[in-house]
Protein backbone atom coordinates (compact mmCIF):
# COMPACT_ATOMS: atom_id res chain seq x y z
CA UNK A 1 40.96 -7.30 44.65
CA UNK A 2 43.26 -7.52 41.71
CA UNK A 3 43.53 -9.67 39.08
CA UNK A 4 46.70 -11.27 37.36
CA UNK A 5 48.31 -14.44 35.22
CA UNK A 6 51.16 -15.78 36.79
CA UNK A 7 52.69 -18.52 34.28
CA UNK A 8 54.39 -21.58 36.05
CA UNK A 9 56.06 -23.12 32.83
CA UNK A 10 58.19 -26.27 34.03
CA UNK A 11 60.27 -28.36 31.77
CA UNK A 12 60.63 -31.92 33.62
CA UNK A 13 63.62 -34.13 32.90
CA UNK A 14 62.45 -37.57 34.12
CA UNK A 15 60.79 -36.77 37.87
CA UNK A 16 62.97 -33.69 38.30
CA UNK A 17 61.98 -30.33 37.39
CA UNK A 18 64.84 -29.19 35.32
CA UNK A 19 63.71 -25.68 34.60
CA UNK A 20 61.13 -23.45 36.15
CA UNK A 21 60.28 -20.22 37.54
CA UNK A 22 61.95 -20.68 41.08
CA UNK A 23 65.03 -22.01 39.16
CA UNK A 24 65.27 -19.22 36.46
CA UNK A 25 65.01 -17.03 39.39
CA UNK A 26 67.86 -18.47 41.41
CA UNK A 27 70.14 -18.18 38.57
CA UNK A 28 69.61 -15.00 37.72
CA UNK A 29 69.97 -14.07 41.38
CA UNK A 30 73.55 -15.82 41.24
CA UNK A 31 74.52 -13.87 37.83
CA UNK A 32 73.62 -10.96 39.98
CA UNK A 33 75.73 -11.85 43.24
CA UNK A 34 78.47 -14.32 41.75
CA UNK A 35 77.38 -16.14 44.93
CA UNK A 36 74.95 -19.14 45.57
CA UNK A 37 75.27 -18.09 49.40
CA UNK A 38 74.01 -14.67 48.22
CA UNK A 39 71.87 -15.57 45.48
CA UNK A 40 70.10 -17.34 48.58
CA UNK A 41 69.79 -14.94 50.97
CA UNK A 42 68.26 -12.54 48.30
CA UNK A 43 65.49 -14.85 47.34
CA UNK A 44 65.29 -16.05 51.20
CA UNK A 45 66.20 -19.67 51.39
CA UNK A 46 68.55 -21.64 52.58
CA UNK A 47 71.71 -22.63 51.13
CA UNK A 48 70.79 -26.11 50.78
CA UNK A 49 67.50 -24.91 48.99
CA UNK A 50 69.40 -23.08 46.70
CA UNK A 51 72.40 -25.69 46.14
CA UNK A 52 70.14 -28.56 45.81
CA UNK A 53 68.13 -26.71 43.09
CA UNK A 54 71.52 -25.99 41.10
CA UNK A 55 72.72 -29.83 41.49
CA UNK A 56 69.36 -30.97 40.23
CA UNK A 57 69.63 -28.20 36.90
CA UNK A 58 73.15 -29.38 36.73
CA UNK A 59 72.23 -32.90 36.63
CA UNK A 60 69.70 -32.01 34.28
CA UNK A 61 71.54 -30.49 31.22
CA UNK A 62 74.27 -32.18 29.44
CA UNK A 63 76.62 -29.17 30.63
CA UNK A 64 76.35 -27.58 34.15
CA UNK A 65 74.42 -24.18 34.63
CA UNK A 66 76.89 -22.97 37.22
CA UNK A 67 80.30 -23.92 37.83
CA UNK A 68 81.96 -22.83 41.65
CA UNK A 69 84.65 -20.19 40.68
CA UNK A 70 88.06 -20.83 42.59
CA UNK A 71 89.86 -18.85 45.46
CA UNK A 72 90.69 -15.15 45.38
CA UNK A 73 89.96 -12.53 47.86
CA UNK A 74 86.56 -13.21 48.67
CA UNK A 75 87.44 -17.21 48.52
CA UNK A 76 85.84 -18.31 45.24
CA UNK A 77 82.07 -18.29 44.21
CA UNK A 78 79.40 -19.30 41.22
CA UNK A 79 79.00 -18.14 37.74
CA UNK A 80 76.89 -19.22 35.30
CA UNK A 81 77.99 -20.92 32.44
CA UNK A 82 76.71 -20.29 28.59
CA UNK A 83 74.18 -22.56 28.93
CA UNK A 84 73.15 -21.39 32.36
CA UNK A 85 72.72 -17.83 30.53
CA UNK A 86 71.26 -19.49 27.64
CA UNK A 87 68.78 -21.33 30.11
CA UNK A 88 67.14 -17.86 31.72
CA UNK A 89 67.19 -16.34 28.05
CA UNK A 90 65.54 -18.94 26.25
CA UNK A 91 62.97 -19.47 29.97
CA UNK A 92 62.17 -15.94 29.79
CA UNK A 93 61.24 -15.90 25.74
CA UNK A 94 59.02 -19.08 26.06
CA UNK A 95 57.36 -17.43 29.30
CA UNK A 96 56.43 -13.82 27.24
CA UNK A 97 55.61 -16.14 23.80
CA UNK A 98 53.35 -18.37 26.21
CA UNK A 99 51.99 -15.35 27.88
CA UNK A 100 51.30 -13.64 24.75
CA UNK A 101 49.77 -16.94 22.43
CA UNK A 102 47.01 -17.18 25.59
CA UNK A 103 46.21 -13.29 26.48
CA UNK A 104 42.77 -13.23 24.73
CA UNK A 105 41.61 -16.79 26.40
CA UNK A 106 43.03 -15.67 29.76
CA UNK A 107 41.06 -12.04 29.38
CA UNK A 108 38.16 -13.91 28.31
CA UNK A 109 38.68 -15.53 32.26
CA UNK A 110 39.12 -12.57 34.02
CA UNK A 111 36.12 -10.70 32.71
CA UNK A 112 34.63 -13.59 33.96
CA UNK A 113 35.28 -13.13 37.57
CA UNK A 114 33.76 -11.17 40.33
């Protein structure tokens, strides 16, 4: 059996959970498809998963994270916005930082275990 550290930094914003891994990963699933349809799919949930989590980060932050993109050929979509880039840069930072600050304490675990 293997052992790893799986971080689950959350930054709350009242009772909501403005930021966390889930959420980092939508977004950067939506960067990837311009879609929060697609974005969906590729992290398997629902669209209403997905959309609710992107209301509640939009609600969160002062700016929105993703803003719908209008019409065109394929009928419009999401993109993230500077802060919604700024959001999985600064998440992913804190998460190696965090990560890195408790290595030694969380080896000390491990060699610990059976």
């Amino acid at each position: 059996m293997s052992t790893r550290v799986q971080f689950r930094l959350r930054i709350l914003h009242g009772d909501d959970i403005a930021v966390g891994p889930g959420k980092v990963d939508l977004l950067e699933a939506i960067r990837a498809t311009g879609s929060i349809t697609a974005a969906a799919r590729s992290l398997g949930m629902s669209y209403r998963r997905a959309w609710l989590l992107v209301d509640t980060m939009n609600r969160c932050f002062r700016t929105p994270v993703v803003e719908a993109e209008a019409g065109g050929k394929r009928g419009g979509g999401s993109v993230l916005t500077a802060l919604g880039e700024e959001v999985i840069a600064r998440y992913r930072v804190a998460e190696h930082k965090a990560e890195a600050a408790a290595r030694s304490e969380l080896e000390a675990l491990i060699r610990r275990m059976g």
